[in-house]
N, C-alpha and C. Protein backbone atom coordinates (compact mmCIF):
# COMPACT_ATOMS: atom_id res chain seq x y z
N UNK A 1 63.24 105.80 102.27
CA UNK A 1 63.12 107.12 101.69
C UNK A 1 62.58 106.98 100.27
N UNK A 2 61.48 107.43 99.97
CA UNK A 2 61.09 107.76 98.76
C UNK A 2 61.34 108.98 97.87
N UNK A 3 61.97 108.80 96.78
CA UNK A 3 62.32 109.98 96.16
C UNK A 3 61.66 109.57 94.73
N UNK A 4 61.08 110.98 94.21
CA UNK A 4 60.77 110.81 92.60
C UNK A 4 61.66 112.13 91.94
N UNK A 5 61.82 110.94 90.91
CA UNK A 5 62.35 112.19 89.83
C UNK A 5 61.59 112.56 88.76
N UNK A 6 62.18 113.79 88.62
CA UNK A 6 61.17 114.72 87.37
C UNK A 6 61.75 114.85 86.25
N UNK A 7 61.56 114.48 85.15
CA UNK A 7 62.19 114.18 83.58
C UNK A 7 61.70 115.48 82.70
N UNK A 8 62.30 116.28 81.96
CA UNK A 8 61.71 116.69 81.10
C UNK A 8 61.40 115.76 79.35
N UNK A 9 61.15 116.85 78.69
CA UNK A 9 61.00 116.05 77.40
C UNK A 9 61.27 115.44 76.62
N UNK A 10 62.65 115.59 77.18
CA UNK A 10 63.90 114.43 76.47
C UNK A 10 64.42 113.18 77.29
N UNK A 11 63.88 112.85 78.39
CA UNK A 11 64.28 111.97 79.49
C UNK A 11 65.28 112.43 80.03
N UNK A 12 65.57 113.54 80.58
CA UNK A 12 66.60 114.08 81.40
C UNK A 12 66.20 114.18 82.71
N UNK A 13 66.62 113.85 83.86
CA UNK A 13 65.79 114.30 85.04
C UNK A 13 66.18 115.88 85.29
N UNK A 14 65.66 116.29 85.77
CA UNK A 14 65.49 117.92 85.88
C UNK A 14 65.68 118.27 87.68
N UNK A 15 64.50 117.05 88.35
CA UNK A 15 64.06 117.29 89.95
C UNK A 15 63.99 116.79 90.45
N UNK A 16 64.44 116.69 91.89
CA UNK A 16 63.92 115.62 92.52
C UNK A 16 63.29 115.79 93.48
N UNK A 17 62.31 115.21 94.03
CA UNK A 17 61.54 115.30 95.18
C UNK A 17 61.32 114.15 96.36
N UNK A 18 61.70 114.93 97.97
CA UNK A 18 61.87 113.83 98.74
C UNK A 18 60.34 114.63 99.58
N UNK A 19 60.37 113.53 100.52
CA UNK A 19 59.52 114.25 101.39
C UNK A 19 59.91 115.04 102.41
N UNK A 20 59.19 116.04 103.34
CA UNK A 20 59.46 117.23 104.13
C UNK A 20 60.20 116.05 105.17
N UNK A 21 59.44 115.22 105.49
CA UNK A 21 60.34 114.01 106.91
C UNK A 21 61.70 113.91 106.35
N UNK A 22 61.91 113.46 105.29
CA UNK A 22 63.15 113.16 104.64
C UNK A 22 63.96 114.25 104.61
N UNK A 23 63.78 114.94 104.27
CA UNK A 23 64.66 116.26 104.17
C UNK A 23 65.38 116.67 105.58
N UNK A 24 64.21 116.47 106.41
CA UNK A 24 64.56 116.85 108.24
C UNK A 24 65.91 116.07 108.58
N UNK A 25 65.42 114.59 108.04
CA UNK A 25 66.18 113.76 108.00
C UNK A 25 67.66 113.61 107.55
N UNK A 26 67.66 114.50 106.34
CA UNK A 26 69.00 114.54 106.06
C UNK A 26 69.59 115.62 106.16
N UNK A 27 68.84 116.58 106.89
CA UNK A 27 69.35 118.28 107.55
C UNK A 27 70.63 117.89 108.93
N UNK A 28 69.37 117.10 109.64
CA UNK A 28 69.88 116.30 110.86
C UNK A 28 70.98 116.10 110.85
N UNK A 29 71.39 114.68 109.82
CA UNK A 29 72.45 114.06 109.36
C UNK A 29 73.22 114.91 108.80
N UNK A 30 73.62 115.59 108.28
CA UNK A 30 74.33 116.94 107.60
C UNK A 30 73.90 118.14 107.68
N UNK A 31 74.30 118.72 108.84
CA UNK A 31 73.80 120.07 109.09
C UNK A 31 74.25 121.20 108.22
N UNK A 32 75.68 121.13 107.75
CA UNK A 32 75.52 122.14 107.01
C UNK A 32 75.57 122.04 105.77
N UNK A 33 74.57 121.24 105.23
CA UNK A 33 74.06 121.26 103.74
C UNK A 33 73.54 122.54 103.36
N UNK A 34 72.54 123.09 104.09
CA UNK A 34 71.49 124.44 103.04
C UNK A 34 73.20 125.58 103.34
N UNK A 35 74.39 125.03 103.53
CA UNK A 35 75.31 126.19 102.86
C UNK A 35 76.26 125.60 101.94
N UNK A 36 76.09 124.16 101.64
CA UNK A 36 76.77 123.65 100.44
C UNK A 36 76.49 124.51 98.94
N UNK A 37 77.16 124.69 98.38
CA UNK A 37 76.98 125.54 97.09
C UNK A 37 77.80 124.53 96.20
N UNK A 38 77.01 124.94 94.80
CA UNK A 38 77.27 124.29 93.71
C UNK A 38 78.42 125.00 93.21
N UNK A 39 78.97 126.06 93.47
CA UNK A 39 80.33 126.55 92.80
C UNK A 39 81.47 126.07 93.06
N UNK A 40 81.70 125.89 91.79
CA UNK A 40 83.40 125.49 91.56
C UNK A 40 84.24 126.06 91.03
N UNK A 41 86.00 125.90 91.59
CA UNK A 41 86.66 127.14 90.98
C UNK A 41 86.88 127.25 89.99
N UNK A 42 87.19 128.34 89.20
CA UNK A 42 87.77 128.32 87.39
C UNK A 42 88.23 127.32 86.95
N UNK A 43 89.26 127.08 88.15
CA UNK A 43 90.48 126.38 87.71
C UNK A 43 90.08 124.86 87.48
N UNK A 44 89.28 124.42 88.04
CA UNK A 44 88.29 123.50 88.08
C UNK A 44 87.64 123.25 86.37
N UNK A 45 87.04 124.34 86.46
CA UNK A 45 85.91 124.27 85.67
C UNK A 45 86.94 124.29 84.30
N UNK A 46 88.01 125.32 84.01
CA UNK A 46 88.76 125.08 83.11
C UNK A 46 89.16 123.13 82.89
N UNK A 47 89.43 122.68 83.88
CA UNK A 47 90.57 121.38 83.47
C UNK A 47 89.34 120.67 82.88
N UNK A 48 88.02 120.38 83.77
CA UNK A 48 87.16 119.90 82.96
C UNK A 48 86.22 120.21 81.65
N UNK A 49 86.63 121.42 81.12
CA UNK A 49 86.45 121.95 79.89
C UNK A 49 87.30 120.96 78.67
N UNK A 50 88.66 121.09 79.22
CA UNK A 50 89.60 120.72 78.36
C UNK A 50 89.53 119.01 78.13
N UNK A 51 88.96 118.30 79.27
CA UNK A 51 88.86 117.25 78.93
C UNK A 51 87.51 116.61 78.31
N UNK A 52 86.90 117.50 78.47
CA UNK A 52 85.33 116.76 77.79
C UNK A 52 85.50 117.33 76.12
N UNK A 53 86.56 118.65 75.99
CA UNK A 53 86.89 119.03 74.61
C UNK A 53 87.74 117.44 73.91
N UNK A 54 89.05 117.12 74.70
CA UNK A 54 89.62 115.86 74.63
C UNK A 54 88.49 114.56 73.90
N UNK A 55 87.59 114.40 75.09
CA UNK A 55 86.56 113.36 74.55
C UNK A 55 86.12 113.63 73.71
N UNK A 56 86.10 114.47 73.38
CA UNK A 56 84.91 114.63 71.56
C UNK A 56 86.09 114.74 70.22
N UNK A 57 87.36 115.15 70.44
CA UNK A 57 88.18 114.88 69.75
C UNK A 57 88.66 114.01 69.54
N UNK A 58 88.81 112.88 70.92
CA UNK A 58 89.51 111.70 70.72
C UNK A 58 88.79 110.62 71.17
N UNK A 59 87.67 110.10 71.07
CA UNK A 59 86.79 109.10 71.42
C UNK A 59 86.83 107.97 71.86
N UNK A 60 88.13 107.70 70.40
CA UNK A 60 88.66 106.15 71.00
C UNK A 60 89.75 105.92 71.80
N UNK A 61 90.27 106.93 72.60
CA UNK A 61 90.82 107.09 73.61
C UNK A 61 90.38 106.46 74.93
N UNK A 62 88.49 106.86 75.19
CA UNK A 62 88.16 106.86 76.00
C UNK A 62 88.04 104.84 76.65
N UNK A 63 88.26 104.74 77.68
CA UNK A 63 87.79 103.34 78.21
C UNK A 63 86.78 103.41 79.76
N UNK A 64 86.33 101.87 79.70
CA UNK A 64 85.34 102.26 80.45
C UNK A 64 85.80 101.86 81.47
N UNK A 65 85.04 102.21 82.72
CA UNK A 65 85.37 101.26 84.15
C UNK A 65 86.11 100.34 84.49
N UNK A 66 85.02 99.41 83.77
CA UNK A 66 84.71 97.43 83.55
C UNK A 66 85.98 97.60 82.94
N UNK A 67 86.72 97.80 81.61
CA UNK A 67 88.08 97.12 81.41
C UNK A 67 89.47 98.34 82.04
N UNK A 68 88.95 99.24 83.08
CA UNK A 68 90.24 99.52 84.16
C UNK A 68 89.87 98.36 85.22
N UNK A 69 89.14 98.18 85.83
CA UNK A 69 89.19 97.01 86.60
C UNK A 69 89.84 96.12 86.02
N UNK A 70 89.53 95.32 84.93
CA UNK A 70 89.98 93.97 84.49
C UNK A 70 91.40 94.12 84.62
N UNK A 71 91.81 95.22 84.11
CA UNK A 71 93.50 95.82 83.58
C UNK A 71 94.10 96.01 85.39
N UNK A 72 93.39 96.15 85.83
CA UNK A 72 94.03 96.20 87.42
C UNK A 72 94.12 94.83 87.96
N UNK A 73 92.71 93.94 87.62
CA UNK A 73 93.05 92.62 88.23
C UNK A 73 94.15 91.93 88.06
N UNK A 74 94.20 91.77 86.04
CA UNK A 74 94.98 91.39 85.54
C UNK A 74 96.75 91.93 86.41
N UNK A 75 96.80 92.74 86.25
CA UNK A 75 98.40 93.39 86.61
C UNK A 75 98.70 93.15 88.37
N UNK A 76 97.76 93.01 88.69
CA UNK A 76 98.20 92.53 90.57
C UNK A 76 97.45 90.95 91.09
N UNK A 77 97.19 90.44 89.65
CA UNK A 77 96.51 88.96 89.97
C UNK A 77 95.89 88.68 91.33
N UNK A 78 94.74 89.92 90.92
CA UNK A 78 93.27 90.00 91.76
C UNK A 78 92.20 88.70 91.38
């Protein structure tokens, strides 16, 4: 499957584009995609408000992936 993405002016991707085969392709495989919707509930959208407010208040709070893994290996001597 070939897909390109479309960047605007800041390097953000914006689009993506597959081909018409591809698309068939993944209609097929997941039929009811064209009624998947991007809405999410308030309640949703509230909790992740509050935590991306969190991240900008508290920064060095945040950790990455790579040392929750390590911190998991470490504690069940993975």
């Amino acid at each position: 499957m070939k897909i390109k993405y479309i960047k605007d002016q800041k390097g953000k991707t914006t689009d993506v584009v597959l081909s018409l085969k591809d698309w068939e392709s993944i209609k097929n495989s997941f039929p009811d995609i064209e009624e998947i919707t991007n809405d999410i509930p308030n309640w949703h959208k509230e909790i992740l408000d509050q935590r991306l407010e969190n991240i900008q208040k508290y920064p060095e709070n945040i950790v990455t992936w790579d040392t929750v893994q390590e911190e998991i290996k470490k504690k069940y001597g993975l």
